[in-house]
Structures are given as structure tokens and as C-alpha cells.
Protein backbone atom coordinates (compact mmCIF):
# COMPACT_ATOMS: atom_id res chain seq x y z
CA UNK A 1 104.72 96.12 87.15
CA UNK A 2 102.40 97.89 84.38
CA UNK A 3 103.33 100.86 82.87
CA UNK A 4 101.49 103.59 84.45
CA UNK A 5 99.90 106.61 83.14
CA UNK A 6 101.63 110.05 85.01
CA UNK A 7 102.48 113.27 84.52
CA UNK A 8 106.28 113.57 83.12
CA UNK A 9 109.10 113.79 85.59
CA UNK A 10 106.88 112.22 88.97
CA UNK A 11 107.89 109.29 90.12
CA UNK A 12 105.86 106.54 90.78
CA UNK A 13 105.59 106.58 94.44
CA UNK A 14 105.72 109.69 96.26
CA UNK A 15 105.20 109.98 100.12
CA UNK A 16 101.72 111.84 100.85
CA UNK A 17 101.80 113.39 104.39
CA UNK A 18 98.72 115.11 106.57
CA UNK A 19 99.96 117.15 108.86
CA UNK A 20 99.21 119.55 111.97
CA UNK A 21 101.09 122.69 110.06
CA UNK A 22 101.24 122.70 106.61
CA UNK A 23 102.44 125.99 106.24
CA UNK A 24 105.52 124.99 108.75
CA UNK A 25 106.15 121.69 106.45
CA UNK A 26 106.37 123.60 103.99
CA UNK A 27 108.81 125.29 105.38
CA UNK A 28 110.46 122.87 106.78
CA UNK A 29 110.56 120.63 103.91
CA UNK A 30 112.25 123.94 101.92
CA UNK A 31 114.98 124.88 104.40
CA UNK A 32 116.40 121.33 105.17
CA UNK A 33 115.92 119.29 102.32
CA UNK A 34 116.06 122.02 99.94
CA UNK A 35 113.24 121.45 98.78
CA UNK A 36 111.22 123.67 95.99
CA UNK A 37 107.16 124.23 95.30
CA UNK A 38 106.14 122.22 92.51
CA UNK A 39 102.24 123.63 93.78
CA UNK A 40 100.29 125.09 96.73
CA UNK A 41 96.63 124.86 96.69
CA UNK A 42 94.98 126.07 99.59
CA UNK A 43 91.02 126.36 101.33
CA UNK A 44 89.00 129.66 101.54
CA UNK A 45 90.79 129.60 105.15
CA UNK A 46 94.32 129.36 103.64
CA UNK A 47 95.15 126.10 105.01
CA UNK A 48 97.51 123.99 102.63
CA UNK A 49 94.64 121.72 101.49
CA UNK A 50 97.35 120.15 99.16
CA UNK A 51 100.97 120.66 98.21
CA UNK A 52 103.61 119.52 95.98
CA UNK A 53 107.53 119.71 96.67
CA UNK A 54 110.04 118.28 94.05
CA UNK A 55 113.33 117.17 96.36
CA UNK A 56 115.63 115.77 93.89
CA UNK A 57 114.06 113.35 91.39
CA UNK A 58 111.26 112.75 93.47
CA UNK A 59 108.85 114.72 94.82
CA UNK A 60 106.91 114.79 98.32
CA UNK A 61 102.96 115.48 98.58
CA UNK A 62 101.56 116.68 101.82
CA UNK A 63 98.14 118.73 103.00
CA UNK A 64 97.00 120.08 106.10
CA UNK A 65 94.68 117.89 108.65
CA UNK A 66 91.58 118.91 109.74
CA UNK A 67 88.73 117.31 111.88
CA UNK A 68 87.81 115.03 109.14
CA UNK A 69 91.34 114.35 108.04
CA UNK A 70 93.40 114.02 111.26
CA UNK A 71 97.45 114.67 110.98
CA UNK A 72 98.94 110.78 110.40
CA UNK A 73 102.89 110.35 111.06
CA UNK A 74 105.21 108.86 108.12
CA UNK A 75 109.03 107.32 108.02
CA UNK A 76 111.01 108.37 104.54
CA UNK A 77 114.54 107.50 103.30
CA UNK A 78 116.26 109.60 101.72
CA UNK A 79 119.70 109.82 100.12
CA UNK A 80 121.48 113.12 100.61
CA UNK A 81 124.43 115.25 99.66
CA UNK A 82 125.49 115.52 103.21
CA UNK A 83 124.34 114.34 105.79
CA UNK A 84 126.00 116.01 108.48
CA UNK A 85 124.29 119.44 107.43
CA UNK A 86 120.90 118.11 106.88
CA UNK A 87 120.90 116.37 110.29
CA UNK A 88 122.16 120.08 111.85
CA UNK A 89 119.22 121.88 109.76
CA UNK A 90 116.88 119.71 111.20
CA UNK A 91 117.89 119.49 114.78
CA UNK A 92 117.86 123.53 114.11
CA UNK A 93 114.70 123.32 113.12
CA UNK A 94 112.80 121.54 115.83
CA UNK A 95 113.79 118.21 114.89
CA UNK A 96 114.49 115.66 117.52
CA UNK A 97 117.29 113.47 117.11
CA UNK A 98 116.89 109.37 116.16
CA UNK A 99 120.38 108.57 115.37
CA UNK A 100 123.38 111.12 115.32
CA UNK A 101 125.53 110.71 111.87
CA UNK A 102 127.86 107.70 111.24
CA UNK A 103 129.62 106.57 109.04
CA UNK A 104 127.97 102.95 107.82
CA UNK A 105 128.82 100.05 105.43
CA UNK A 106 125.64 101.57 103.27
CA UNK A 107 127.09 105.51 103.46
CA UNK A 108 127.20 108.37 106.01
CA UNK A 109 123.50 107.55 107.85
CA UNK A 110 121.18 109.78 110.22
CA UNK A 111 118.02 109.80 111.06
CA UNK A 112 115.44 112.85 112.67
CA UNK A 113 111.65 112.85 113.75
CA UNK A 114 110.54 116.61 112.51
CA UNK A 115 108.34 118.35 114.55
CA UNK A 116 105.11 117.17 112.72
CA UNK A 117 106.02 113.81 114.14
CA UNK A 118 107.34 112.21 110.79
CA UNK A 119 111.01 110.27 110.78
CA UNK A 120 113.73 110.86 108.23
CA UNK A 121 116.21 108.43 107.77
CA UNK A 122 118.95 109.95 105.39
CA UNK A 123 122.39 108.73 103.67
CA UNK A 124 124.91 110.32 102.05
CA UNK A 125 126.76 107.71 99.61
């Protein structure tokens, strides 16, 4: 691959999500993942027009849908510190359960669909 012109410290690929609550992803995004505001742009009408989390060394992108931009569903991995407590926060949270915590040949896996209809899929090594 080329060397790409970006901003120092993003990553090259970044999930990009449009969804039915952005102020609730936002959220959400903060208190299970642990996520932090990297920036929050909104419209005259306050809706999160586009947003920037860092969540590790990586960072996740997101903006609120509208009738021209309709909310579209996403599946991330993610490796985490423990997965037992994320998978709690998130069935806390609204989440629904895809596959309860185990213990794999890959690491401790679990996976979640939030309640803006995106899947999570995340291992602690």
C-alpha cells in the first residue's frame, strides 16, 4: 500500500457509523468502550452532524442520519482489556447479547449488537 497523507496519530481505517441517536452513541461509545471526544460538530438543530472518538490507538467516526442520510448498521472488532466488563456495560446499556464471553484459542471473546443496531465483536488477549 502507498503511504498516505493523514493527520498524526489516526489510523488508516477508522469505522464511520450513521446512526438514529448520535447523541446516545456518543454516549454509548464513552461509557463502554471508554471512549473519549477527539471532536463534536453539530447542525443549527444540534444533531451530531459528525463526531470523532479516539478508543485506544484508533479512533471511531460516526454522525447522525437524517432523511437524506438514513442510519446504516456496522460490525467492528475490537480487542479489549476485559471483556467480561465491557460485555456487562453493554448489556447494561441496551445492548443485546450475540455471544456471552468465552474463553477461545484467539483470547477471552464476546460479541453485542448496541442499540443503534451495530455488532461488536470484542477479545481480550
Amino acid at each position: 500500500m502507498e503511504t498516505v497523507n493523514k493527520p498524526a496519530g489516526t489510523c488508516t481505517v477508522s469505522p464511520y457509523f450513521i446512526v438514529h441517536d448520535g447523541d446516545g452513541f456518543l454516549q454509548f461509545l464513552k461509557d463502554v468502550l471508554g471512549a473519549s471526544e477527539k471532536g463534536v460538530y453539530r447542525t443549527e438543530g444540534g444533531l451530531v452532524q459528525h463526531a470523532e472518538l479516539q478508543l485506544g490507538d484508533g479512533s471511531i467516526m460516526f454522525g447522525s442520519s437524517t432523511k437524506d442520510w438514513p442510519a446504516e448498521t456496522g460490525s467492528v472488532f475490537i480487542y479489549v482489556a476485559d471483556t467480561d466488563a465491557v460485555y456487562n456495560k453493554a448489556l447494561a446499556k441496551g445492548s443485546q447479547s450475540r455471544q456471552a464471553p468465552e474463553d477461545k484459542d484467539y483470547g477471552r471473546a464476546a460479541g453485542f449488537r448496541d442499540p443503534f443496531g451495530n455488532s461488536w465483536w470484542i477479545t481480550q488477549l
